[in-house]
Protein backbone atom coordinates (compact mmCIF):
# COMPACT_ATOMS: atom_id res chain seq x y z
CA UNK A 1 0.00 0.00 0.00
CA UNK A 2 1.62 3.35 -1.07
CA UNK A 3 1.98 5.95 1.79
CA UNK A 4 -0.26 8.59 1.85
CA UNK A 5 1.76 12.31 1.41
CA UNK A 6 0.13 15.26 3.62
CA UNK A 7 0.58 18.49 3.94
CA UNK A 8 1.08 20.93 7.13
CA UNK A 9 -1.24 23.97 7.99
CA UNK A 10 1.23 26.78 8.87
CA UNK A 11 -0.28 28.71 12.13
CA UNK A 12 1.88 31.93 11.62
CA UNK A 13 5.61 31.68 10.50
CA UNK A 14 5.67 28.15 11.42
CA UNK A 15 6.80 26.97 7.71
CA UNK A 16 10.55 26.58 9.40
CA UNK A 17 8.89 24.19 11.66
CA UNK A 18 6.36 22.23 8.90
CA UNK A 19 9.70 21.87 6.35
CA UNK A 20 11.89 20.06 9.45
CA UNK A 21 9.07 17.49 10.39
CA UNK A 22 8.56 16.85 6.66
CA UNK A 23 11.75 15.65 6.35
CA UNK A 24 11.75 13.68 10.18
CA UNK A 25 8.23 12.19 8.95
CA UNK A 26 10.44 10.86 5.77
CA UNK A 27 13.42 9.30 7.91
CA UNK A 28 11.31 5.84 7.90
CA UNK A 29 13.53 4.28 10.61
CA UNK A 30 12.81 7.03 13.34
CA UNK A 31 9.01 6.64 12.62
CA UNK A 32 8.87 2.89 12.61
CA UNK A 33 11.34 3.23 16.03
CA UNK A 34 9.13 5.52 17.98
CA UNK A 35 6.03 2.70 16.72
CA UNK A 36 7.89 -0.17 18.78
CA UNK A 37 8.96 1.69 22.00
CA UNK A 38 5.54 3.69 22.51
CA UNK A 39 4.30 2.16 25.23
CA UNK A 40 7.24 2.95 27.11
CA UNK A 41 7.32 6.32 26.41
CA UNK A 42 5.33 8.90 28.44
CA UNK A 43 2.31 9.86 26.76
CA UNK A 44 2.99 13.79 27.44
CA UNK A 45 6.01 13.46 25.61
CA UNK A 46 7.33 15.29 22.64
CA UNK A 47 7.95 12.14 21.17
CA UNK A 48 4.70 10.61 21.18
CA UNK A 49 3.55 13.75 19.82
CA UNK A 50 5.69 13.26 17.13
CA UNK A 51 4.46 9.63 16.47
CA UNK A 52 0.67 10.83 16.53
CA UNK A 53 1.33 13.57 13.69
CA UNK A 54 3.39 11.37 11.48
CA UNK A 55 0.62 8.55 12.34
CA UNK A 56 -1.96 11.12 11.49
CA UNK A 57 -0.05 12.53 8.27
CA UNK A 58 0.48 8.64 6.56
CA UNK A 59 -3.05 8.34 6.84
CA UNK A 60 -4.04 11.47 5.03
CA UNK A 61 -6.24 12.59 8.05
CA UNK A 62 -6.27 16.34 7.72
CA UNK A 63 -8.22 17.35 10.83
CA UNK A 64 -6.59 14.85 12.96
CA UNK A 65 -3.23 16.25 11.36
CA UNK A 66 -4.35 19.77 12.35
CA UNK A 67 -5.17 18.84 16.05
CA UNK A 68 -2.06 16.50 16.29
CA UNK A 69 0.15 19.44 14.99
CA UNK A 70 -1.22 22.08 17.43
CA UNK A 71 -0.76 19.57 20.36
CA UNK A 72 2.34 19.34 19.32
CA UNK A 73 3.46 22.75 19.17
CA UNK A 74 2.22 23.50 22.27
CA UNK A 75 3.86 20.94 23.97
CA UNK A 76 7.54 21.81 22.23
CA UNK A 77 6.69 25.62 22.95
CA UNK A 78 5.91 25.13 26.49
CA UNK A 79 9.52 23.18 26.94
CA UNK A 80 10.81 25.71 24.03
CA UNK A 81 9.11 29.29 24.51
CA UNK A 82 11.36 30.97 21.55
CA UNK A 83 9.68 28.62 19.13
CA UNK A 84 6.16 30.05 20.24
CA UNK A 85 3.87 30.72 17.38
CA UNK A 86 4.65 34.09 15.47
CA UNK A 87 8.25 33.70 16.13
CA UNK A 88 10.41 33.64 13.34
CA UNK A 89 12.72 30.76 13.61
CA UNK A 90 15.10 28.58 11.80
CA UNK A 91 14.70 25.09 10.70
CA UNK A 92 18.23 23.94 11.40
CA UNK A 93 18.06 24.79 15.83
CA UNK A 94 14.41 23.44 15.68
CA UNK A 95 15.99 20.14 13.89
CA UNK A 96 18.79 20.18 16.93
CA UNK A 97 16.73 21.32 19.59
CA UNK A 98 13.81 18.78 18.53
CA UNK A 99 16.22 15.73 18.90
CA UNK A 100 18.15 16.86 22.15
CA UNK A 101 14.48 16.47 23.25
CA UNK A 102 13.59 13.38 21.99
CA UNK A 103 17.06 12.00 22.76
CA UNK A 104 16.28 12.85 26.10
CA UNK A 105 13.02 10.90 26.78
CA UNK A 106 14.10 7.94 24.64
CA UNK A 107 16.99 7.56 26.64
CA UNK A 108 15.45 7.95 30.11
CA UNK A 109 13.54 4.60 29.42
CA UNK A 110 17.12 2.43 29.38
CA UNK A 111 19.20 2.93 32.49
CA UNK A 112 22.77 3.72 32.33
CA UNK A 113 24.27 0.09 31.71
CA UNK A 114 22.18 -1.00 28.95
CA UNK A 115 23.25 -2.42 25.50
CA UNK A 116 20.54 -0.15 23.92
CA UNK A 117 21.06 3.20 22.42
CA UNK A 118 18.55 6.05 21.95
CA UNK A 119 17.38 5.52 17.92
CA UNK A 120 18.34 9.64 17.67
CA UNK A 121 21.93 8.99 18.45
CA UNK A 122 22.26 5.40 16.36
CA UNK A 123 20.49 7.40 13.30
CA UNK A 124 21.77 11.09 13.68
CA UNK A 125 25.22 11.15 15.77
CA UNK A 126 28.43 11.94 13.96
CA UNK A 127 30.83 11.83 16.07
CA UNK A 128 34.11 14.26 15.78
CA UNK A 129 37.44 14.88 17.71
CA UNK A 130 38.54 18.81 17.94
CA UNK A 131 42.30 19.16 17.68
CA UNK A 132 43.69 22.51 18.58
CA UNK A 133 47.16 23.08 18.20
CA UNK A 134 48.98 25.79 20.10
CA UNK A 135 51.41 27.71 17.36
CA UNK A 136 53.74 28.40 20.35
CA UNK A 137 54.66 25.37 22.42
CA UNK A 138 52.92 22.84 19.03
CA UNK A 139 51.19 21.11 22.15
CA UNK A 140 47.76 19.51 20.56
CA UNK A 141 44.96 18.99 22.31
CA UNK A 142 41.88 16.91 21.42
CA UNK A 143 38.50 16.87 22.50
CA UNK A 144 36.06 14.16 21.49
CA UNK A 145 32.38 15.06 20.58
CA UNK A 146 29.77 14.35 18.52
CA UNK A 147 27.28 16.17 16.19
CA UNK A 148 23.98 16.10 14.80
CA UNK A 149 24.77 17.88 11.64
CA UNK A 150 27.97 19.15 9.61
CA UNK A 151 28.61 22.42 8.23
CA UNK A 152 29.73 22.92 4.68
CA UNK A 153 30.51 25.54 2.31
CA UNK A 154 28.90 26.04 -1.47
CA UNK A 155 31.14 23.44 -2.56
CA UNK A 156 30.32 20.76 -0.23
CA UNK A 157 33.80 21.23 1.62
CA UNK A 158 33.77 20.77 5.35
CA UNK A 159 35.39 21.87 9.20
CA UNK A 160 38.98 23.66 7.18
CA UNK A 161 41.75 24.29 9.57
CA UNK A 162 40.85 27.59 11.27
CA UNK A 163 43.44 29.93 12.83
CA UNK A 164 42.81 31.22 16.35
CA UNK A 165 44.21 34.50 16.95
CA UNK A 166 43.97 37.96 17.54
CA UNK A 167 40.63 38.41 19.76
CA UNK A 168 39.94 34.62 19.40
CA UNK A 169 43.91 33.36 20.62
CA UNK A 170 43.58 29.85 22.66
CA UNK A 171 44.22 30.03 26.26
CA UNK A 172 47.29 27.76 26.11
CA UNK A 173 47.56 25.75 29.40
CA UNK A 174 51.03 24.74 28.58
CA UNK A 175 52.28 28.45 27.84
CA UNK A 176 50.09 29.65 30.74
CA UNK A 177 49.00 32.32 28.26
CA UNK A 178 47.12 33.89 25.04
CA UNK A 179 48.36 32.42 21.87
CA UNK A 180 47.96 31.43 18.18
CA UNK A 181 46.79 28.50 17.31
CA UNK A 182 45.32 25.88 14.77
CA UNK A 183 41.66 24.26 15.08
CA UNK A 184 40.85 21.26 13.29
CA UNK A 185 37.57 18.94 13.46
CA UNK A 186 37.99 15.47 12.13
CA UNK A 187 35.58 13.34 11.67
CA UNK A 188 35.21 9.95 12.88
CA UNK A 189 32.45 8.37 12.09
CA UNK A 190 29.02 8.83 10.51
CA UNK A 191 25.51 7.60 11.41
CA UNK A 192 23.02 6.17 8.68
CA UNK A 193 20.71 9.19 8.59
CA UNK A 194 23.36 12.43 7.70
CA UNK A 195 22.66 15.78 7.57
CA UNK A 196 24.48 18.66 6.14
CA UNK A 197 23.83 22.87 6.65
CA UNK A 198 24.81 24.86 4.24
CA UNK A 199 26.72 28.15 6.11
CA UNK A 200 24.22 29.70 4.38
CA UNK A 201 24.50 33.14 5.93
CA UNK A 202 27.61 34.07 4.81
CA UNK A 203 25.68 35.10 1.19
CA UNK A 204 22.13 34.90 1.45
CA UNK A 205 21.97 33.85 -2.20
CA UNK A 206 24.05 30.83 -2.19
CA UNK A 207 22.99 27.09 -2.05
CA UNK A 208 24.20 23.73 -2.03
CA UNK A 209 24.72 21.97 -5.03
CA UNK A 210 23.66 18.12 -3.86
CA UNK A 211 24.61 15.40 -6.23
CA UNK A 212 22.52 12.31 -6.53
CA UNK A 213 24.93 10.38 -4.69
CA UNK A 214 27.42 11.88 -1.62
CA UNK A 215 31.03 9.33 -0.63
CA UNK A 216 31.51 10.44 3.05
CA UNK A 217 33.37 8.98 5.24
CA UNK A 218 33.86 5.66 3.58
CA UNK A 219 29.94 5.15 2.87
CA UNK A 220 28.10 6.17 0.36
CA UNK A 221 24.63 8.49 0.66
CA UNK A 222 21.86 9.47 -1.45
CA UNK A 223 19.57 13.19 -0.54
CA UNK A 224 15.80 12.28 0.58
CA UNK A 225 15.19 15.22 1.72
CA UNK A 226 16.09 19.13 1.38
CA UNK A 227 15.20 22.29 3.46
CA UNK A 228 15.10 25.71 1.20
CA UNK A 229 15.28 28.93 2.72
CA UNK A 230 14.14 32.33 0.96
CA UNK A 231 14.31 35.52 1.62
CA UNK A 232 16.41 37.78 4.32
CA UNK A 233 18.60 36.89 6.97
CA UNK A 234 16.05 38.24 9.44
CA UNK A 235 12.97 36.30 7.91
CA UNK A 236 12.02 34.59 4.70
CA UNK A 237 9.78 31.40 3.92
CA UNK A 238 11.10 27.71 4.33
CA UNK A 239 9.52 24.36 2.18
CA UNK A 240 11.05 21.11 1.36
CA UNK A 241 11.41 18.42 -0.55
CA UNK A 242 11.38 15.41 0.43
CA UNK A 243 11.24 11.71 -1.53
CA UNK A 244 8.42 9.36 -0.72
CA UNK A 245 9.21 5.88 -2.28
CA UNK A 246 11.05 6.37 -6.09
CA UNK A 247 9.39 9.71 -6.00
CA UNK A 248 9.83 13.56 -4.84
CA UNK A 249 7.23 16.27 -3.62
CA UNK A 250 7.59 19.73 -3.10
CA UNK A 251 6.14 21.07 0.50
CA UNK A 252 5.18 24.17 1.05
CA UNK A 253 3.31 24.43 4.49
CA UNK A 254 -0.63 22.30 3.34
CA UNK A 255 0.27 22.96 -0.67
CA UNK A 256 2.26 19.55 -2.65
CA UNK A 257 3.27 19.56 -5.83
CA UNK A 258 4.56 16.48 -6.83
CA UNK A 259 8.28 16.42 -8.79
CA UNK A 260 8.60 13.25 -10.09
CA UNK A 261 12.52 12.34 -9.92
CA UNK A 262 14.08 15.17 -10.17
CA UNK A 263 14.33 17.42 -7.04
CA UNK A 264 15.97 21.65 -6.76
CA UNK A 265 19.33 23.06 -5.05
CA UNK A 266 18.30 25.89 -5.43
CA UNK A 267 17.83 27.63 -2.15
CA UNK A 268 18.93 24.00 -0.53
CA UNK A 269 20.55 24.72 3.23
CA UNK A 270 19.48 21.62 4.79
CA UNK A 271 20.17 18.63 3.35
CA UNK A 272 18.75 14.87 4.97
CA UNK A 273 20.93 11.93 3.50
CA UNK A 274 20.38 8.05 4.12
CA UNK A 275 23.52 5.78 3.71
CA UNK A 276 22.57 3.72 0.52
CA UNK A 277 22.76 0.07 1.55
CA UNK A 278 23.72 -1.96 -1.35
């Protein structure tokens, strides 16, 4: 049976929101996840509130969608006031904030010595080591980490060697002082579901220009679904695209266009991969 594509009533400058869960309601794993560990979830939480609106939106149930949606966003906004209603936003800290918080009551229903992991961390952590170098004494240190997304340029290149110095100089513990210094962030590892942000605010007008298939890390990853932005720094409109099956669909807030194969860059920031699995 072919899954039923739904739209998302925007309830005033909510579209950051409404692109983000289209893309979450695509990531199949994290729905069919939440499915099998519901009954040990709280049913307050953010992440059964989740479950209900994707539930709602495979079925094509638009008033249910509605209600499930503002449920929803008045749970997250209660925990979350900056993401109240009428507040303009951006997709990519609602994305991070959203699974800190679902991370949070996933994990609260293993204790601290199981084998079990939180689904958010198995399907979204990349995890990194920071090196900074002191130019001064060359003592390196490294700090282990992980992510939940990785910053690129235009040209898909990623985390360059940055220079410390002037007002940012690295407190040196070695020199006991100020000094220059290299940063670098290496990446270890990468999870199945990866996600890349474009550092789209250095130029408004760029985008990323996402190939069909993506070699990271030793894997191999195909785009299913994009967040566009448009507009000013200070505001603008966000839809996606996301792929559904073999096929892709423009949403913008309740309105989908179907695209067929092909899918846009242009405007792309936000970028939802899943490792191909041959």
């Amino acid at each position: 049976m072919s899954m039923i594509i739904s739209g998302l009533p925007n309830f005033g400058a909510t579209c950051y929101l409404n692109s983000l869960l289209q893309c979450l309601n695509a990531t199949c794993d994290l729905y069919e996840y939440l499915g099998l560990i519901s009954p040990k979830l709280k049913p307050e939480s953010i992440s059964i509130a989740i479950l209900n609106l994707f539930t709602t939106m495979r079925a094509g149930d638009n008033p249910k969608i509605h209600q499930n949606l503002v449920d929803f966003i008045k749970l997250f906004s209660a925990a979350h006031p900056t993401f109240a209603v009428n507040t303009q936003q951006d997709s990519q800290e609602f994305y991070t904030r959203l699974l800190d918080t679902m991370d949070e009551e996933i994990s609260e229903i293993y204790n601290k010595h199981s084998k079990h992991k939180s689904i958010i961390k198995k399907l979204f952590n990349i995890n990194q080591i920071t090196k900074v170098k002191c130019t001064r004494c060359k003592t390196i240190v490294s700090t282990s980490s992980f992510a939940r997304y990785i910053y690129v340029n235009k040209n898909m290149e990623y985390y360059k060697e940055e220079l410390l110095s002037g007002a940012n100089k690295y407190a040196c513990e070695k020199c006991k002082s100020l000094q220059d210094a290299t940063k670098q962030i290496i990446i270890e590892s990468t999870p199945k579901i990866l996600v890349l942000v474009l550092a789209k605010y250095e130029d408004i007008n760029i985008h990323m220009n996402i190939s069909e298939e993506l070699p990271y890390n030793g894997k191999m990853y195909i785009p299913y679904g994009i967040v566009t932005h448009s507009g000013s720094l200070g505001g603008g409109h966000y839809i996606s695209q996301c792929k559904f099956e073999d096929s892709w669909y423009l949403f913008n807030d309740s309105t989908i266009h179907p695209i067929g194969k092909e899918y846009s860059s242009r405007g792309a920031f936000m970028v939802f991969y899943r490792q191909k699995i041959d």
